[in-house]
PDB file of N, CA and C in Angstrom:
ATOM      1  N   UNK A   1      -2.717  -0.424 -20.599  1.00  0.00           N
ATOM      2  CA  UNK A   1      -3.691  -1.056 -19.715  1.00  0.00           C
ATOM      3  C   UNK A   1      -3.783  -2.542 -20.048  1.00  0.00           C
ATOM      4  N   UNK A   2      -4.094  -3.273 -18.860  1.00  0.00           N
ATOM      5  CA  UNK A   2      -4.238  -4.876 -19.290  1.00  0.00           C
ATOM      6  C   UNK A   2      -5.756  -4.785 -19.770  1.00  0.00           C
ATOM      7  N   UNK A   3      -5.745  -6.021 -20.094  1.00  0.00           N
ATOM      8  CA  UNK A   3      -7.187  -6.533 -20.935  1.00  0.00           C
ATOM      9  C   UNK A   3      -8.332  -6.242 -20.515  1.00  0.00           C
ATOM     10  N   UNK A   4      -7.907  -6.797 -19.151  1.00  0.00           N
ATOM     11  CA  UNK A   4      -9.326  -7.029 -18.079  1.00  0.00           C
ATOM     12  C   UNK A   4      -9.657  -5.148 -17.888  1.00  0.00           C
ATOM     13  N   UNK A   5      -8.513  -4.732 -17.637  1.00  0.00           N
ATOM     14  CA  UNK A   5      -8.885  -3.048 -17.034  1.00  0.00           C
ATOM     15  C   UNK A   5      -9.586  -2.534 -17.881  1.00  0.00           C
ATOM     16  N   UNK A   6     -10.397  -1.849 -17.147  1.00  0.00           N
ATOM     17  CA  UNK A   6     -11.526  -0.468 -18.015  1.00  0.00           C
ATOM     18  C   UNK A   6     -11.087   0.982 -18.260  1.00  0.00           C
ATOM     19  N   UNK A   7     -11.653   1.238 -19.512  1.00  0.00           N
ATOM     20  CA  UNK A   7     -11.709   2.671 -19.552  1.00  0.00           C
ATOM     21  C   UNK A   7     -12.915   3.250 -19.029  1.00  0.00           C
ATOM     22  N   UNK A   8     -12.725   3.893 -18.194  1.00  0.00           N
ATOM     23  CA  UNK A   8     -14.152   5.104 -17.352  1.00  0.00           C
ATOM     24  C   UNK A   8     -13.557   6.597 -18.192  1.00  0.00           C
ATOM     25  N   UNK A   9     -14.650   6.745 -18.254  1.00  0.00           N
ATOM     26  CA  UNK A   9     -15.264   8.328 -18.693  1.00  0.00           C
ATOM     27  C   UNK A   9     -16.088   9.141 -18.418  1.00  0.00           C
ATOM     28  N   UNK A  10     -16.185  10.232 -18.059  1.00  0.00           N
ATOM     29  CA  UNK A  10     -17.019  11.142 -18.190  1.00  0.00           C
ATOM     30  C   UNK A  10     -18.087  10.776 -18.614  1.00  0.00           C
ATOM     31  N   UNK A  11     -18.325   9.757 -19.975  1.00  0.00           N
ATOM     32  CA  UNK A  11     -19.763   9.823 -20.737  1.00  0.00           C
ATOM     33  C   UNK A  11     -20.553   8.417 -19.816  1.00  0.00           C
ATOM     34  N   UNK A  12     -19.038   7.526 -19.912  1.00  0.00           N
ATOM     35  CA  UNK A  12     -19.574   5.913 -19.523  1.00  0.00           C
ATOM     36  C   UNK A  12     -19.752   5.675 -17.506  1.00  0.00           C
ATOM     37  N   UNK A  13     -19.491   6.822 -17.065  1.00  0.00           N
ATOM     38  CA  UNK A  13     -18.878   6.510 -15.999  1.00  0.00           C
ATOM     39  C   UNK A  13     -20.502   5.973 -15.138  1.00  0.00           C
ATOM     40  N   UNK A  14     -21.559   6.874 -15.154  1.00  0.00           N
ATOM     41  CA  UNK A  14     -23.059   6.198 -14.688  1.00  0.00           C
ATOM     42  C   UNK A  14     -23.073   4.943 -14.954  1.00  0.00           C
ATOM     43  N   UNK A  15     -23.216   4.419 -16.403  1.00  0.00           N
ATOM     44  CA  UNK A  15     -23.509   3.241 -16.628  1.00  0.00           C
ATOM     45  C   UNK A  15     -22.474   1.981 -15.745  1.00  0.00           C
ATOM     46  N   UNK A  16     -21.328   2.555 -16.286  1.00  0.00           N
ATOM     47  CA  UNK A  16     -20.543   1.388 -16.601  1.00  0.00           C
ATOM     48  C   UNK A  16     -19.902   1.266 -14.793  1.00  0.00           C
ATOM     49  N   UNK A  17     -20.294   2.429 -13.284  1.00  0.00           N
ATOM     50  CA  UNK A  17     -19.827   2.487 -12.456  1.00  0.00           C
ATOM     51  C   UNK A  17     -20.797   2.458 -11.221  1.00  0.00           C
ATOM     52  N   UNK A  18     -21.345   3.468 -11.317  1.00  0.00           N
ATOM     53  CA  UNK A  18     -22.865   3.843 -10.795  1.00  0.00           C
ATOM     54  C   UNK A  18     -23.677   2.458 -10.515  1.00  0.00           C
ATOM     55  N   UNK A  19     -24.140   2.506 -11.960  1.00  0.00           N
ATOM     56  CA  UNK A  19     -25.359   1.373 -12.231  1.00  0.00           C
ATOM     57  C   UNK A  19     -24.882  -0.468 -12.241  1.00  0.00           C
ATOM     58  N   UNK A  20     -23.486  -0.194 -12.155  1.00  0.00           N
ATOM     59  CA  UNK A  20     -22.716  -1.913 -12.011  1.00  0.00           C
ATOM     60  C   UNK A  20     -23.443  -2.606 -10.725  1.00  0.00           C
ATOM     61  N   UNK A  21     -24.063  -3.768 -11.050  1.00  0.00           N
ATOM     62  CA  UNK A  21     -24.403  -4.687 -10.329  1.00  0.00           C
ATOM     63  C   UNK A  21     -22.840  -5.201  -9.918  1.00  0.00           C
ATOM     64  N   UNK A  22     -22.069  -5.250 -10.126  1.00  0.00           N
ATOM     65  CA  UNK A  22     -20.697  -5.693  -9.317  1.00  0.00           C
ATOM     66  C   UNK A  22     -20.093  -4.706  -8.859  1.00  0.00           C
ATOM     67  N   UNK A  23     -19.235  -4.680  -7.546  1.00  0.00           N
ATOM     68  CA  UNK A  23     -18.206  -3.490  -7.043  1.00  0.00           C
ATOM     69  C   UNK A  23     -17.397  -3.431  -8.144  1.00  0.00           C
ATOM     70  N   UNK A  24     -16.928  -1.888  -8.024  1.00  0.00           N
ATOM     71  CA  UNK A  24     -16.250  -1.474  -9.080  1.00  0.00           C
ATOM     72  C   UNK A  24     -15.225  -0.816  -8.141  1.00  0.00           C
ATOM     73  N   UNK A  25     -13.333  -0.662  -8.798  1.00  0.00           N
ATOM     74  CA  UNK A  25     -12.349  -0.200  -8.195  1.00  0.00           C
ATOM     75  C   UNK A  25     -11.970   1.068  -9.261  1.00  0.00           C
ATOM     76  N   UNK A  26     -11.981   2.142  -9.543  1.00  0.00           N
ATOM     77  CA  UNK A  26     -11.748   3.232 -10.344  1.00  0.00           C
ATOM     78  C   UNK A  26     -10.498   3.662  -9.778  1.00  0.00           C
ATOM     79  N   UNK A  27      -9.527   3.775 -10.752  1.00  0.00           N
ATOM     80  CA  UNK A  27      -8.228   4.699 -10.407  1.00  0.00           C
ATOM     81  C   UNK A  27      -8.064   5.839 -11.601  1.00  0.00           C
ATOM     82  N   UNK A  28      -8.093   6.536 -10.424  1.00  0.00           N
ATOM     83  CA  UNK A  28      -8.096   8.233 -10.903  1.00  0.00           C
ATOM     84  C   UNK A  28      -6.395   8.625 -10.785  1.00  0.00           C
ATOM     85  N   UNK A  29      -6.176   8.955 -12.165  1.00  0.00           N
ATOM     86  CA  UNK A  29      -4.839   9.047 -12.659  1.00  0.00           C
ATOM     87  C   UNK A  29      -4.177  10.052 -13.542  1.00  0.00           C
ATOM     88  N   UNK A  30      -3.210  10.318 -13.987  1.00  0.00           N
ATOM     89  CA  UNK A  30      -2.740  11.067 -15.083  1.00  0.00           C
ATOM     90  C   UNK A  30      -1.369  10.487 -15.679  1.00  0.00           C
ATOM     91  N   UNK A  31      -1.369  10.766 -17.149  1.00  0.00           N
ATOM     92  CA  UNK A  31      -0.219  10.128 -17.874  1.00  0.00           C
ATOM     93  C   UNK A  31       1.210  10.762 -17.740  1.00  0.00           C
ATOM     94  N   UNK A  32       0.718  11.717 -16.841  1.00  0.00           N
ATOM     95  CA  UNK A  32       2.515  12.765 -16.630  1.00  0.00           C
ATOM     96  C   UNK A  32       2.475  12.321 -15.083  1.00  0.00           C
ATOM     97  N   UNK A  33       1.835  11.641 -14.361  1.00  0.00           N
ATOM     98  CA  UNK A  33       1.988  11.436 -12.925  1.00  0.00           C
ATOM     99  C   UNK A  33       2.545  10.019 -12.474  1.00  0.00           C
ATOM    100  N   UNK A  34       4.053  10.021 -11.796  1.00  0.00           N
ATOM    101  CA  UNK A  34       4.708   9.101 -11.691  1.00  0.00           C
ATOM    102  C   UNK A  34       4.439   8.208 -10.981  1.00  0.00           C
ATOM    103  N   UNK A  35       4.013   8.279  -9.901  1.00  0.00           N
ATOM    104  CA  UNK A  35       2.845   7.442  -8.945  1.00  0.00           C
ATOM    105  C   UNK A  35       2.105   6.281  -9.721  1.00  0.00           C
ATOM    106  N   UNK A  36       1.182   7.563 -10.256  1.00  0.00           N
ATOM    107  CA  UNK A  36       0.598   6.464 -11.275  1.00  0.00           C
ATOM    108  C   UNK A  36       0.448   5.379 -11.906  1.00  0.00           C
ATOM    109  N   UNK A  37       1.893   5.494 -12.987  1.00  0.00           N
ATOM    110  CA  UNK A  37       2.763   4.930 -13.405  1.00  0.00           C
ATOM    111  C   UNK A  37       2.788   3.805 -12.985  1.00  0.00           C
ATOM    112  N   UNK A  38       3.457   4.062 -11.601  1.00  0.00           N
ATOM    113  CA  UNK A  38       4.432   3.034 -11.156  1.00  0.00           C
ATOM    114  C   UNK A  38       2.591   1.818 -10.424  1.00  0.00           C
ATOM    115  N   UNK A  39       1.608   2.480  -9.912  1.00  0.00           N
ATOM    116  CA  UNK A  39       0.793   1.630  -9.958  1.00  0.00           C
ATOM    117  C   UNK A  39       0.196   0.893 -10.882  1.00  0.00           C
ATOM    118  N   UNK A  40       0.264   1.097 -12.030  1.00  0.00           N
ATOM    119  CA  UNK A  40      -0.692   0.915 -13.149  1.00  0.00           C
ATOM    120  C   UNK A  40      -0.379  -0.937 -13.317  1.00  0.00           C
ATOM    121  N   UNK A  41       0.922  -1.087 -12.962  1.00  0.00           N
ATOM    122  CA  UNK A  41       0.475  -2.687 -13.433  1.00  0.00           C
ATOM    123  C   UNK A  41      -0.277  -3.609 -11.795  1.00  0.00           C
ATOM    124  N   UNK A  42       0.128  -3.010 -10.836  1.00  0.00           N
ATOM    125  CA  UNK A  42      -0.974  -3.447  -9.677  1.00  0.00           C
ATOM    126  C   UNK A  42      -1.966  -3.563 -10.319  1.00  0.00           C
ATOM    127  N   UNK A  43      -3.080  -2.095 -10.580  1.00  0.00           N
ATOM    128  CA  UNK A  43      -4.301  -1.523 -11.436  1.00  0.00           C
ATOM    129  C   UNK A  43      -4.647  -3.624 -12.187  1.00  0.00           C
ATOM    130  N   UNK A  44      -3.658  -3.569 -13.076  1.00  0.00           N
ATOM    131  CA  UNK A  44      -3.986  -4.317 -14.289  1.00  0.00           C
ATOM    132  C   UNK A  44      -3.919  -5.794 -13.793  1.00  0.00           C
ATOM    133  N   UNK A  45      -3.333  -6.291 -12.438  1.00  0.00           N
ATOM    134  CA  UNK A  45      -3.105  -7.559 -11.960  1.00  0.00           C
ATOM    135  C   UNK A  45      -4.074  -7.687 -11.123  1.00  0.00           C
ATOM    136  N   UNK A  46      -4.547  -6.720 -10.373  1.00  0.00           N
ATOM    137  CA  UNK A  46      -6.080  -6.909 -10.081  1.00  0.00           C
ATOM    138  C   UNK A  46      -7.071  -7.142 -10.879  1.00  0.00           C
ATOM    139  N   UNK A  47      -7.029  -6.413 -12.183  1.00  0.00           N
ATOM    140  CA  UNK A  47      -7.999  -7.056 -12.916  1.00  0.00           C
ATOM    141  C   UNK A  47      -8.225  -7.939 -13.306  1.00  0.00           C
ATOM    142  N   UNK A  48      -7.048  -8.383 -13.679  1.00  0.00           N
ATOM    143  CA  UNK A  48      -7.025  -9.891 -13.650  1.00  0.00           C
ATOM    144  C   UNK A  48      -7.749 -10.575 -12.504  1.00  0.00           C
ATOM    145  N   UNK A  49      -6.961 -10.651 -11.813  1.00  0.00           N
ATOM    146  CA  UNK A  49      -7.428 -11.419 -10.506  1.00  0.00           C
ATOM    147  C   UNK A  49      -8.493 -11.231 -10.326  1.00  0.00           C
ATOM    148  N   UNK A  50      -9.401 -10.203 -10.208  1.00  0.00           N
ATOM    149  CA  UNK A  50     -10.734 -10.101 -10.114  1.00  0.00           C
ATOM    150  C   UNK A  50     -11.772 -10.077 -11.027  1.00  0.00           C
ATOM    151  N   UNK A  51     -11.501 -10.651 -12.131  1.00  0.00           N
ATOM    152  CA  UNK A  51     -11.975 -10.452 -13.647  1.00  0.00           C
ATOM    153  C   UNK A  51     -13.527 -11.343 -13.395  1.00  0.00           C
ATOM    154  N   UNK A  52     -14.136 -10.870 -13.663  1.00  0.00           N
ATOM    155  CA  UNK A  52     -15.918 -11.675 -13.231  1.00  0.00           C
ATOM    156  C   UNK A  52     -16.452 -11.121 -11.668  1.00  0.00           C
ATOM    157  N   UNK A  53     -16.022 -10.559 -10.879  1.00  0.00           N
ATOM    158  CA  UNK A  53     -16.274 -10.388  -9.716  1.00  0.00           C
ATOM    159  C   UNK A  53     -16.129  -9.192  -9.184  1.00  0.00           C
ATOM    160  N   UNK A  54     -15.098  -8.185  -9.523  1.00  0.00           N
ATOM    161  CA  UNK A  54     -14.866  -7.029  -9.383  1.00  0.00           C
ATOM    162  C   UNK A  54     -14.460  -6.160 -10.528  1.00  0.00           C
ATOM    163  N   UNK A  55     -15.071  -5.053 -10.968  1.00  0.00           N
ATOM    164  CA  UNK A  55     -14.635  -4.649 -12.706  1.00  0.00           C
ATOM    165  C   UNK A  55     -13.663  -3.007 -12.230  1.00  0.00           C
ATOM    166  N   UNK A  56     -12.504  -3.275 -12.736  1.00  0.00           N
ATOM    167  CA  UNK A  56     -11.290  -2.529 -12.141  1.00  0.00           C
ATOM    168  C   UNK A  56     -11.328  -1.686 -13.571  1.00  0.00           C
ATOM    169  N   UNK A  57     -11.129  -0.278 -13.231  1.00  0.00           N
ATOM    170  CA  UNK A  57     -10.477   0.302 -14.293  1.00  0.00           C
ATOM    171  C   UNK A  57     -10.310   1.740 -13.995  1.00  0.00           C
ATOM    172  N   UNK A  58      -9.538   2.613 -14.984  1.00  0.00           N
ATOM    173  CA  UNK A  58      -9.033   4.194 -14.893  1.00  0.00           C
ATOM    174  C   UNK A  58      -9.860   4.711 -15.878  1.00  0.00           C
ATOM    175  N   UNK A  59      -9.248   6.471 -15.046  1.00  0.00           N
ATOM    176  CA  UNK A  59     -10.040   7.026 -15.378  1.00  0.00           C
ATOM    177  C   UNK A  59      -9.396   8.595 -15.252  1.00  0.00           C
ATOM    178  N   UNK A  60      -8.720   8.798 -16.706  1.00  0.00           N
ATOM    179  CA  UNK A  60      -7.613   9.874 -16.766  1.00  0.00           C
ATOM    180  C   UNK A  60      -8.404  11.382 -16.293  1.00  0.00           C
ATOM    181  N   UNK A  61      -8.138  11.849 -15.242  1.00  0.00           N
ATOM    182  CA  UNK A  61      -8.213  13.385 -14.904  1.00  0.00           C
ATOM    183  C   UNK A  61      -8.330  14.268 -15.977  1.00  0.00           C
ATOM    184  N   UNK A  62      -6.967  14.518 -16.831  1.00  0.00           N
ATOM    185  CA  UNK A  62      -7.316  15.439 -17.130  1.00  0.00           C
ATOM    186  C   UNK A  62      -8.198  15.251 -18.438  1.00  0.00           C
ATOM    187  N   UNK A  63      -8.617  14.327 -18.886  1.00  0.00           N
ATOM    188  CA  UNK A  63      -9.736  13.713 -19.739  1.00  0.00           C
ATOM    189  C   UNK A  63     -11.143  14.049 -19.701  1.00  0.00           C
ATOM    190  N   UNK A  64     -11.124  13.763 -18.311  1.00  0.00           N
ATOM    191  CA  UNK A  64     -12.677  13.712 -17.545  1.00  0.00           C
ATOM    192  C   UNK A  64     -13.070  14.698 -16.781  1.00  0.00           C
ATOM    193  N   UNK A  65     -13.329  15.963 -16.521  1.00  0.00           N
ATOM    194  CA  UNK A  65     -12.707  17.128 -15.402  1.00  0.00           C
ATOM    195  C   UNK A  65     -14.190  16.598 -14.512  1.00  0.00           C
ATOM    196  N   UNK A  66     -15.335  15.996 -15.489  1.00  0.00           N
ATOM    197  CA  UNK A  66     -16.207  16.523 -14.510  1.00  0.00           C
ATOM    198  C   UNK A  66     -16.451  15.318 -13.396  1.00  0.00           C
ATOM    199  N   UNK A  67     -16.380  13.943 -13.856  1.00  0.00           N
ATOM    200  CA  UNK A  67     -16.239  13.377 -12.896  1.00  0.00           C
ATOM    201  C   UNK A  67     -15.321  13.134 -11.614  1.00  0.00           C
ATOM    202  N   UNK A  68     -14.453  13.882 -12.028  1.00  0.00           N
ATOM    203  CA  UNK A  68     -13.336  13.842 -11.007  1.00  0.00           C
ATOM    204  C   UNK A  68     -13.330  15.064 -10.289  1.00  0.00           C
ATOM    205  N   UNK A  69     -14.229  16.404 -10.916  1.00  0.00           N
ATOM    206  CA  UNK A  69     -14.463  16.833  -9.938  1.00  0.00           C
ATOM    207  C   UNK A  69     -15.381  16.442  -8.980  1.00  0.00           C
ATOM    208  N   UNK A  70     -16.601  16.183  -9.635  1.00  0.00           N
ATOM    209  CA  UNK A  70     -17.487  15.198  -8.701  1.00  0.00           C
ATOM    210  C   UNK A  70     -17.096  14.544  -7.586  1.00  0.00           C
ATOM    211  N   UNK A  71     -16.080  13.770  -7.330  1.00  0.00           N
ATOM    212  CA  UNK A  71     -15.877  13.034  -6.481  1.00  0.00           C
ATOM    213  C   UNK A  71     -14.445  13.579  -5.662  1.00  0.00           C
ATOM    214  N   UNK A  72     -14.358  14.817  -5.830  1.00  0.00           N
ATOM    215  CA  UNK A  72     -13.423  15.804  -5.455  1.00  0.00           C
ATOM    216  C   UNK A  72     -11.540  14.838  -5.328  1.00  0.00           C
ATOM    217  N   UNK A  73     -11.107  14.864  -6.469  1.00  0.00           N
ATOM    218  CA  UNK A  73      -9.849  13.871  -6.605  1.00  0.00           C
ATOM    219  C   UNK A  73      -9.220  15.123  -6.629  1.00  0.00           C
ATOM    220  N   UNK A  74      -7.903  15.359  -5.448  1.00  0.00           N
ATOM    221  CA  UNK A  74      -6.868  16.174  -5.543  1.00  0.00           C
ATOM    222  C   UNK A  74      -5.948  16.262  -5.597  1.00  0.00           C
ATOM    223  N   UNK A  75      -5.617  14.571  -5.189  1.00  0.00           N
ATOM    224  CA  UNK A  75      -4.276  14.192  -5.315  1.00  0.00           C
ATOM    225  C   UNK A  75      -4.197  12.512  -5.972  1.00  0.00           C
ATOM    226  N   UNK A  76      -3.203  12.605  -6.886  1.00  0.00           N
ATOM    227  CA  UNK A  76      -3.530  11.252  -7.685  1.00  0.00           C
ATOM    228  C   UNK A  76      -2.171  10.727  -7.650  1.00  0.00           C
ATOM    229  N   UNK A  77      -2.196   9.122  -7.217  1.00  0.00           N
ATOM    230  CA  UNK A  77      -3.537   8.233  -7.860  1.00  0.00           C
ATOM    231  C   UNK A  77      -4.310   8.146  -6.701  1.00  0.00           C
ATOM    232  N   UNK A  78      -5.091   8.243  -6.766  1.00  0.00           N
ATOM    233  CA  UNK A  78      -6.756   8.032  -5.905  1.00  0.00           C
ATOM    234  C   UNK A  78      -7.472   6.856  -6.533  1.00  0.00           C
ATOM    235  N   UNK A  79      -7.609   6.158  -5.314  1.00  0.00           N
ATOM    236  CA  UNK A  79      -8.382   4.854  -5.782  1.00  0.00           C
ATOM    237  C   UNK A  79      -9.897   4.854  -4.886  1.00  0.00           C
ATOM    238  N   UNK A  80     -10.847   4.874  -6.071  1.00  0.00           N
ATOM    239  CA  UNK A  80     -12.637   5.072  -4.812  1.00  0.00           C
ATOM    240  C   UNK A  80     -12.939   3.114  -5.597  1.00  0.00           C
ATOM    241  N   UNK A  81     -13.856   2.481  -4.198  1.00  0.00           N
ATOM    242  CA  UNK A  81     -13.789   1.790  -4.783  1.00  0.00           C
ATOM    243  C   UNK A  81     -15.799   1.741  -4.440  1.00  0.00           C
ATOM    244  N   UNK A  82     -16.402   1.667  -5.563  1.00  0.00           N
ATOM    245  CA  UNK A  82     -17.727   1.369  -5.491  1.00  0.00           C
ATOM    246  C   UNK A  82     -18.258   0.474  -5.156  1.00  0.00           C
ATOM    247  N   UNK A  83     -19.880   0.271  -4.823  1.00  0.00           N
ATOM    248  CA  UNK A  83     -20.425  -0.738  -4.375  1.00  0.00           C
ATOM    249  C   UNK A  83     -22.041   0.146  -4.328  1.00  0.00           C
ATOM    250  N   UNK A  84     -22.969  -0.740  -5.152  1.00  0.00           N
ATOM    251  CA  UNK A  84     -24.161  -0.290  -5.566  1.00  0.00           C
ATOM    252  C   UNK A  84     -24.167   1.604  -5.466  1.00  0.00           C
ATOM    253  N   UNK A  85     -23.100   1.892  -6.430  1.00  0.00           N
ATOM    254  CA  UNK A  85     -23.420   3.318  -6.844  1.00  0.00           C
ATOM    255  C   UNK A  85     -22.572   4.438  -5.777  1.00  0.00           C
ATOM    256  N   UNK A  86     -22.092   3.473  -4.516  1.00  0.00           N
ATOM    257  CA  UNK A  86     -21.811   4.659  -3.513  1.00  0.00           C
ATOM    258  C   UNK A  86     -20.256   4.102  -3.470  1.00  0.00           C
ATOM    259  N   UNK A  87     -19.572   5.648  -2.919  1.00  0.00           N
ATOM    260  CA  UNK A  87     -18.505   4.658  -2.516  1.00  0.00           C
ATOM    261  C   UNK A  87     -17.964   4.049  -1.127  1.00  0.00           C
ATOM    262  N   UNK A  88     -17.174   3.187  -0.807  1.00  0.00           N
ATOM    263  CA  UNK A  88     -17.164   2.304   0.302  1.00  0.00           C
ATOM    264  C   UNK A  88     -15.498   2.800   0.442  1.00  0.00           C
ATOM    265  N   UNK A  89     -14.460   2.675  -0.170  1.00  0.00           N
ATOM    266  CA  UNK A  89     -13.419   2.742   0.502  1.00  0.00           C
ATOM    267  C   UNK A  89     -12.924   3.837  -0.747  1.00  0.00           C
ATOM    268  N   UNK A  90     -11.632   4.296  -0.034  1.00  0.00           N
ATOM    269  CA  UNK A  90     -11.025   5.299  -0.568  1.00  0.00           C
ATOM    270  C   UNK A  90      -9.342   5.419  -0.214  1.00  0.00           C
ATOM    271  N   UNK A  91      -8.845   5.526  -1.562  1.00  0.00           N
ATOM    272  CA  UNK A  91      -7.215   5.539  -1.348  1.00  0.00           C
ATOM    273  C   UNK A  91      -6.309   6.319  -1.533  1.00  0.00           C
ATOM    274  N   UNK A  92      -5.329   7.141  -0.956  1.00  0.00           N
ATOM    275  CA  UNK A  92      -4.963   7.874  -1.689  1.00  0.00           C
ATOM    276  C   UNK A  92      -2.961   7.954  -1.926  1.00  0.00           C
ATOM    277  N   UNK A  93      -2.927   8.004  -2.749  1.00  0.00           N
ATOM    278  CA  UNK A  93      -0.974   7.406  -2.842  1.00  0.00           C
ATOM    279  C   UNK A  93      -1.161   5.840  -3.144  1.00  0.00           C
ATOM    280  N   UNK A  94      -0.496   5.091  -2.636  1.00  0.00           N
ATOM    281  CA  UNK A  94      -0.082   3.762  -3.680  1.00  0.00           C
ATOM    282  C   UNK A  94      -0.366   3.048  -2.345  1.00  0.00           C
ATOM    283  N   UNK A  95      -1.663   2.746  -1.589  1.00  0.00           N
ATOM    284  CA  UNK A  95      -1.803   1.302  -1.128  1.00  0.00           C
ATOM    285  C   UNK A  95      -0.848   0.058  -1.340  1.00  0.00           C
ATOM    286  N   UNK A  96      -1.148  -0.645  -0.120  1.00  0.00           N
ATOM    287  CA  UNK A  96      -0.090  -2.077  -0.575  1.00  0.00           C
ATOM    288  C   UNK A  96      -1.161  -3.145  -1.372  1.00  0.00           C
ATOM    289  N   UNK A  97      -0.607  -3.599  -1.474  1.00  0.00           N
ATOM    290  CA  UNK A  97      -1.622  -4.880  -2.323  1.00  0.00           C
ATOM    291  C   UNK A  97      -2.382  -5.296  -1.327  1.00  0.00           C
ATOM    292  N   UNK A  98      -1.902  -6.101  -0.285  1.00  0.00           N
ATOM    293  CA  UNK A  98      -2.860  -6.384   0.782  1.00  0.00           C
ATOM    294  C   UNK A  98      -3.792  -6.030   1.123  1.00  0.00           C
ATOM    295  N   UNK A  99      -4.097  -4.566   1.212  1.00  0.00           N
ATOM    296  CA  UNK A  99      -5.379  -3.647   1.246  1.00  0.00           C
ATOM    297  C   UNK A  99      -5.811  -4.045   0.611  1.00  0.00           C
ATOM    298  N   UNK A 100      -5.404  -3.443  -0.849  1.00  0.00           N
ATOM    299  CA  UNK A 100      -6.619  -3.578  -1.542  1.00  0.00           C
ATOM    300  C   UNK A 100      -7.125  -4.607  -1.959  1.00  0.00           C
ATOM    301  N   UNK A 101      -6.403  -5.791  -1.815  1.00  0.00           N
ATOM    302  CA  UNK A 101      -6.900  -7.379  -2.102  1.00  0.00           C
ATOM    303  C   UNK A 101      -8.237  -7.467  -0.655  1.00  0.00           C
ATOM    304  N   UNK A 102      -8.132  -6.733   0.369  1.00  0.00           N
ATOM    305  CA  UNK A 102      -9.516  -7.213   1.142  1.00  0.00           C
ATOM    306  C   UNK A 102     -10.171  -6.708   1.074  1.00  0.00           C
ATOM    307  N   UNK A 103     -10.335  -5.518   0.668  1.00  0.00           N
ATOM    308  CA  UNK A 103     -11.238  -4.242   0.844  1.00  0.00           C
ATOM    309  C   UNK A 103     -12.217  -5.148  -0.613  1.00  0.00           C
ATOM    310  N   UNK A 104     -11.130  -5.530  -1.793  1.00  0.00           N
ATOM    311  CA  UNK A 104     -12.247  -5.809  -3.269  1.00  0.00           C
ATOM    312  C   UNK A 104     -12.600  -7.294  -2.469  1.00  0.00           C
ATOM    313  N   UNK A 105     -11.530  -8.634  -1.385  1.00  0.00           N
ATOM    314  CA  UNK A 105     -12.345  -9.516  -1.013  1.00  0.00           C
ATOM    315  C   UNK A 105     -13.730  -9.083  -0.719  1.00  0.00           C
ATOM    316  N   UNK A 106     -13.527  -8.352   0.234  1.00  0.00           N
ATOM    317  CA  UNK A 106     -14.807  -8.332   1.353  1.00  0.00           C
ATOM    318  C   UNK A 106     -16.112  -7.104   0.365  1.00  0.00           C
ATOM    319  N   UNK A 107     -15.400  -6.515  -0.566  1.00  0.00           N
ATOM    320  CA  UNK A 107     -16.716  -5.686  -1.592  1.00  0.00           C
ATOM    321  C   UNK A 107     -17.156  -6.752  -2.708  1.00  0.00           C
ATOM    322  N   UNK A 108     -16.450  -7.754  -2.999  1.00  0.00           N
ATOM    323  CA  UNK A 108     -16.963  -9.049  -3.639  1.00  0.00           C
ATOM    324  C   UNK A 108     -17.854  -9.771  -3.013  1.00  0.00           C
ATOM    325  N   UNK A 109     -17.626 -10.229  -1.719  1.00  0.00           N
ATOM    326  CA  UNK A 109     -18.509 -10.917  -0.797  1.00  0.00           C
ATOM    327  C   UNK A 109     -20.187 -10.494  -0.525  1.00  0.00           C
ATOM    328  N   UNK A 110     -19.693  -9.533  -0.362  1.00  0.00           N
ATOM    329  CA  UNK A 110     -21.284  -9.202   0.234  1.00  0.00           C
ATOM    330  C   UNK A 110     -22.343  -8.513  -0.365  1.00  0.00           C
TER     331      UNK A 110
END
């Protein structure tokens, strides 16, 4: 993971997702899932890029069962992206960058 990216958990996921005064981008993932993988440095160049403004980070499946059942993830990578506690957009397979660069513009903005 890059610097900027978060670890979400099961324990941290209220605080650190929920209760964020900034939109938050969560990617729901696994370390045997090739998809994944192959997104993870997108994942980490967004964080960058959005580092103060949008707080990006994963959040391994089979780690966490209960939040991910919560938010019913069935096929990964799944990207939910928050905004005061709820979620606003939802991804599933490997988005292009473009997306998701407006979806976090326009969840930064407002």
């Amino acid at each position: 993971m890059g610097q900027n990216t978060l670890e979400f958990t099961d324990d941290n996921f209220d605080a650190e997702v929920l209760q964020s005064d900034q939109p938050v981008l969560v990617d729901f993932w696994a370390p045997w899932c090739g998809p994944c993988r192959q997104i993870a440095p997108l994942i980490d160049e967004l964080a960058g890029q959005y580092s103060g403004s949008v707080k990006i980070g994963k959040l391994n499946i089979d780690e966490n069962p209960n939040t991910t059942a919560q938010y019913g993830i069935q096929s990964i990578p799944t990207l939910l992206l928050f905004k005061n506690g709820e979620v606003v957009d939802r991804y599933v397979g490997m988005p292009p960058k473009f997306k998701l660069e407006e979806a976090l513009n326009s969840a930064a903005a407002t």
